[in-house]
C-alpha atoms as a PDB file:
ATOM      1  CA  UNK A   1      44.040  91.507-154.746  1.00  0.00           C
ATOM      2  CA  UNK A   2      46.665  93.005-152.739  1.00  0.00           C
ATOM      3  CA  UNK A   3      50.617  92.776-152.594  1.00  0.00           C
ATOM      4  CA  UNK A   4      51.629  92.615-148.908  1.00  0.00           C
ATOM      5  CA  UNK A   5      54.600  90.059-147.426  1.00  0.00           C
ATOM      6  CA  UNK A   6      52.383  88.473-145.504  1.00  0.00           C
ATOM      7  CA  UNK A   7      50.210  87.468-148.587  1.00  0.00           C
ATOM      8  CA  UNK A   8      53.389  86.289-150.521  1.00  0.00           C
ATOM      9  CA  UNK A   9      54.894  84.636-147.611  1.00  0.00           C
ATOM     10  CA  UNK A  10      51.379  82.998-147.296  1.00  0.00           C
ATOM     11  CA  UNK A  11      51.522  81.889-150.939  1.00  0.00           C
ATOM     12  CA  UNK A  12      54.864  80.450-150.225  1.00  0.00           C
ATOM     13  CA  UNK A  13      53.756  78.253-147.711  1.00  0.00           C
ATOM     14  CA  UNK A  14      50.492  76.743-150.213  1.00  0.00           C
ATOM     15  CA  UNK A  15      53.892  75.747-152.902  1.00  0.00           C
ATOM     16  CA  UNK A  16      55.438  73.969-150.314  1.00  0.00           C
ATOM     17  CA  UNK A  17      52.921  72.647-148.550  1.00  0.00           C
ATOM     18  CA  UNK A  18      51.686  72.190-144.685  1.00  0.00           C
ATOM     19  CA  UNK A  19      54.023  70.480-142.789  1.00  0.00           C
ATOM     20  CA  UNK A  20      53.136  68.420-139.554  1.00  0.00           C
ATOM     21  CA  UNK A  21      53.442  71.157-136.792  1.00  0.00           C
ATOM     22  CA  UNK A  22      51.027  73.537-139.195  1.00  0.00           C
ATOM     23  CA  UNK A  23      48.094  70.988-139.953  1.00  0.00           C
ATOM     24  CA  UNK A  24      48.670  70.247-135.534  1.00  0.00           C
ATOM     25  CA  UNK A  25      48.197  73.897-134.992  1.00  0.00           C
ATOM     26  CA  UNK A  26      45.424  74.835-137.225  1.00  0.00           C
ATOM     27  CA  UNK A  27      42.245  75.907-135.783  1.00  0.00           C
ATOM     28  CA  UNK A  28      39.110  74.548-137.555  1.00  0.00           C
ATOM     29  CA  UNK A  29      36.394  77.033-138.339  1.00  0.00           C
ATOM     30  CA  UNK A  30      32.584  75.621-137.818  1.00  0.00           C
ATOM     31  CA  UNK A  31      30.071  76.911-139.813  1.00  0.00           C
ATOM     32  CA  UNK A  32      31.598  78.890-142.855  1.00  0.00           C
ATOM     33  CA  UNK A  33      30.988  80.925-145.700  1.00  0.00           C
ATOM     34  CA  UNK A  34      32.921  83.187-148.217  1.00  0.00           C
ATOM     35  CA  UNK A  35      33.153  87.069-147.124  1.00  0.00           C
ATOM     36  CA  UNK A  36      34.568  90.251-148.766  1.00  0.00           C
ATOM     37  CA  UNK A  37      36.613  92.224-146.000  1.00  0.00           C
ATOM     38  CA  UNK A  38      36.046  96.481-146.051  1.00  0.00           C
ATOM     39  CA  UNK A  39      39.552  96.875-148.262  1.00  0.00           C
ATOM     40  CA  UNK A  40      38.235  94.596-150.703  1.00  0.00           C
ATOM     41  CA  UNK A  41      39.983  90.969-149.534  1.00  0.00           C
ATOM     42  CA  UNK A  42      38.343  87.634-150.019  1.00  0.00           C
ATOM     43  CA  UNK A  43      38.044  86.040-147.017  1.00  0.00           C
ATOM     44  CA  UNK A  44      35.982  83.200-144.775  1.00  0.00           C
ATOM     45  CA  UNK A  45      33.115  84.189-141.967  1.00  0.00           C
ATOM     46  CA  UNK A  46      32.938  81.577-139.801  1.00  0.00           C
ATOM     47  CA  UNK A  47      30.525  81.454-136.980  1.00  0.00           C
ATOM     48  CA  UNK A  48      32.735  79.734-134.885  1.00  0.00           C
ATOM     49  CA  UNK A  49      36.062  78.541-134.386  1.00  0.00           C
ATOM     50  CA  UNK A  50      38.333  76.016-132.136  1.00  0.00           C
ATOM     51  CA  UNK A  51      41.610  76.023-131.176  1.00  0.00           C
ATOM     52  CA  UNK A  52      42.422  79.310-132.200  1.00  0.00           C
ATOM     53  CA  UNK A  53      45.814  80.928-130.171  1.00  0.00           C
ATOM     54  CA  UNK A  54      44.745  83.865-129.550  1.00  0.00           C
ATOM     55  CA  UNK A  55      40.286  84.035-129.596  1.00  0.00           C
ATOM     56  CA  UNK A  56      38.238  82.062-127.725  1.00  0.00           C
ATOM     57  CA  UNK A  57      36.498  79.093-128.440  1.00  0.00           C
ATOM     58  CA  UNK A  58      33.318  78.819-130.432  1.00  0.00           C
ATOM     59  CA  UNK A  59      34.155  82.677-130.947  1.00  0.00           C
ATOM     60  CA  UNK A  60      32.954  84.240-134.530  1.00  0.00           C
ATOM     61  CA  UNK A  61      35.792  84.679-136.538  1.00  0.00           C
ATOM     62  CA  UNK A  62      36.589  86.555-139.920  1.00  0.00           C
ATOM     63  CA  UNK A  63      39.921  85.574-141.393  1.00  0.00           C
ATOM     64  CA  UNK A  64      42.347  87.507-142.922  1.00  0.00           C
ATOM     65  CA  UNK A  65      42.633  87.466-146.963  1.00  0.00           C
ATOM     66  CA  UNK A  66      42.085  83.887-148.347  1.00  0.00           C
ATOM     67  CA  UNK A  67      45.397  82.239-150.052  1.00  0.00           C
ATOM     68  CA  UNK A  68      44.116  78.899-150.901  1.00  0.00           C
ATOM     69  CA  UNK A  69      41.281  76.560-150.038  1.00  0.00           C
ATOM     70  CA  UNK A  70      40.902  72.193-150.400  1.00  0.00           C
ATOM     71  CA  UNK A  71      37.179  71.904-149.450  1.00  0.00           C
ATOM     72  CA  UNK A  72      37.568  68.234-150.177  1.00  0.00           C
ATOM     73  CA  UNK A  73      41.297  68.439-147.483  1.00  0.00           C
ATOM     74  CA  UNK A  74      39.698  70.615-145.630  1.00  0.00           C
ATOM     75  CA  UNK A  75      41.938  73.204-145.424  1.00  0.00           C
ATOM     76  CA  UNK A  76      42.298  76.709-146.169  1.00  0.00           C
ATOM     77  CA  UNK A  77      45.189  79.031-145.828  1.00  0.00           C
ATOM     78  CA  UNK A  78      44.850  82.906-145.061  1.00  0.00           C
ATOM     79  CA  UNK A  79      47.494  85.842-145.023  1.00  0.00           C
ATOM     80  CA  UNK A  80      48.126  84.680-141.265  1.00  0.00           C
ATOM     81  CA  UNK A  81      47.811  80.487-140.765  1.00  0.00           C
ATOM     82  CA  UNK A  82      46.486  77.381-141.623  1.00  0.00           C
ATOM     83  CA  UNK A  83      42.775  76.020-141.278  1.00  0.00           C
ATOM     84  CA  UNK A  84      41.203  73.319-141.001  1.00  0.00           C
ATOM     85  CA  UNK A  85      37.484  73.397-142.529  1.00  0.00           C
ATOM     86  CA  UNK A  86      34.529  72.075-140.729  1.00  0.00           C
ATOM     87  CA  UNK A  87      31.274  72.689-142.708  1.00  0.00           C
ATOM     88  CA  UNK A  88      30.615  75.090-145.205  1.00  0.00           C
ATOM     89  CA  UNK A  89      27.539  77.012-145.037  1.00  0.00           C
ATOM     90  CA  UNK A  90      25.985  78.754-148.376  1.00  0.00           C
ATOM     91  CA  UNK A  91      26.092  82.469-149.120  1.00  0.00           C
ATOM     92  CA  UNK A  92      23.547  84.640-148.484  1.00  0.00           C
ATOM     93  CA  UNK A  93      22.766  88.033-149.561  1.00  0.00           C
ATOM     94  CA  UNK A  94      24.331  89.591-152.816  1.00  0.00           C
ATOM     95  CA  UNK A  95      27.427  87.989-152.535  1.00  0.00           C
ATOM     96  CA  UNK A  96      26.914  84.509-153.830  1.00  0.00           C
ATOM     97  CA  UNK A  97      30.242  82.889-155.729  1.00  0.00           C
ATOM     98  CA  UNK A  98      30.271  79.720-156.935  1.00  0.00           C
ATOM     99  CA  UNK A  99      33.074  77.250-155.713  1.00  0.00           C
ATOM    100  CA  UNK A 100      34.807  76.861-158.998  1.00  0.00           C
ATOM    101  CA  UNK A 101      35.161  80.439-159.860  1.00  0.00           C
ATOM    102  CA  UNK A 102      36.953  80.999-156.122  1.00  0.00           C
ATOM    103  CA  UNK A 103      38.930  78.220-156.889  1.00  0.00           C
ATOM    104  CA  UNK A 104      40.032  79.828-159.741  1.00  0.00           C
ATOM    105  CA  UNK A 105      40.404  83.447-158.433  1.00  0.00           C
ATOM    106  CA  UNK A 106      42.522  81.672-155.773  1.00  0.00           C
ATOM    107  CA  UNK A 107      44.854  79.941-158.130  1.00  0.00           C
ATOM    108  CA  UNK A 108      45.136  82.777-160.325  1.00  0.00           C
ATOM    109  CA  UNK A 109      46.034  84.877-156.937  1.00  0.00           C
ATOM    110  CA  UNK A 110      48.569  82.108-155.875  1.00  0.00           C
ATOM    111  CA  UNK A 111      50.803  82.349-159.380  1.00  0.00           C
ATOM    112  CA  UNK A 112      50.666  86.287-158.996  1.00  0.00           C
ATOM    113  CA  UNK A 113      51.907  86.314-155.457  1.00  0.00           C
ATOM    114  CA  UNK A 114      54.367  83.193-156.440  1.00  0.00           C
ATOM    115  CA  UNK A 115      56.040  85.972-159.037  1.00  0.00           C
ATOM    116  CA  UNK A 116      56.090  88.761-156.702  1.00  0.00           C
ATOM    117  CA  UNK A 117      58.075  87.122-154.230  1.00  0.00           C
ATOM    118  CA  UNK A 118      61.318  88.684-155.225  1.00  0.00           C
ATOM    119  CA  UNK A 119      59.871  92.232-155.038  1.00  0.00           C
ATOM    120  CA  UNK A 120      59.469  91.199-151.400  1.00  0.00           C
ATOM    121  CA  UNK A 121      62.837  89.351-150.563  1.00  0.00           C
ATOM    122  CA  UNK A 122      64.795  91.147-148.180  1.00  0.00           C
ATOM    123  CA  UNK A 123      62.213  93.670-146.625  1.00  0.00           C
END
């Protein structure tokens, strides 16, 4: 896990929730599946993804580090925006977590970044 703003400002926005204009703007990834990035982040691989600002549709995406995830709201929430879920697709290779123990990573992550947030106020 790493401390960055964007990851506590992230974690801020899982406390207080998505509000209307977030869940309206939230792509939905197609076709996903837990991923490691190369500095060591949890994140989501999805082969696809819709209505994305800035990549094109159906494009392959790999998120930025995963803040929270409601399989059954379908939603997740990286370092950089809301998702919404479409289907999840298994793991395959050596990298094979079960739900409940990223579910708990996750939450454990969320009350570390909740405590850092004054280190961050004001940068």
């Amino acid at each position: 896990m790493i401390f960055r703003k964007d990851m506590v400002e992230a974690a801020a926005a899982v406390l207080t929730g998505p509000t209307q204009e977030d869940l309206a703007a939230a792509p939905t990834l197609h076709d996903w599946a837990f991923a490691i990035s190369g500095i060591g982040n949890l994140c989501l691989d999805a082969t696809g993804v819709t209505g994305h600002p800035h990549l094109p549709e159906d494009e392959a995406v790999f998120t930025s580090a995963l803040v929270f995830l409601d399989p059954a709201r379908g939603l997740a929430r990286t370092s950089s925006r809301w998702y919404r879920l479409g289907k999840h697709r298994e793991n395959e290779g050596r990298f094979r977590p079960e739900m409940a123990d990223v579910q708990a990573f996750l939450n454990a992550q969320l009350v570390l970044l909740d405590a850092a947030r004054p280190a961050f106020e004001g940068r």
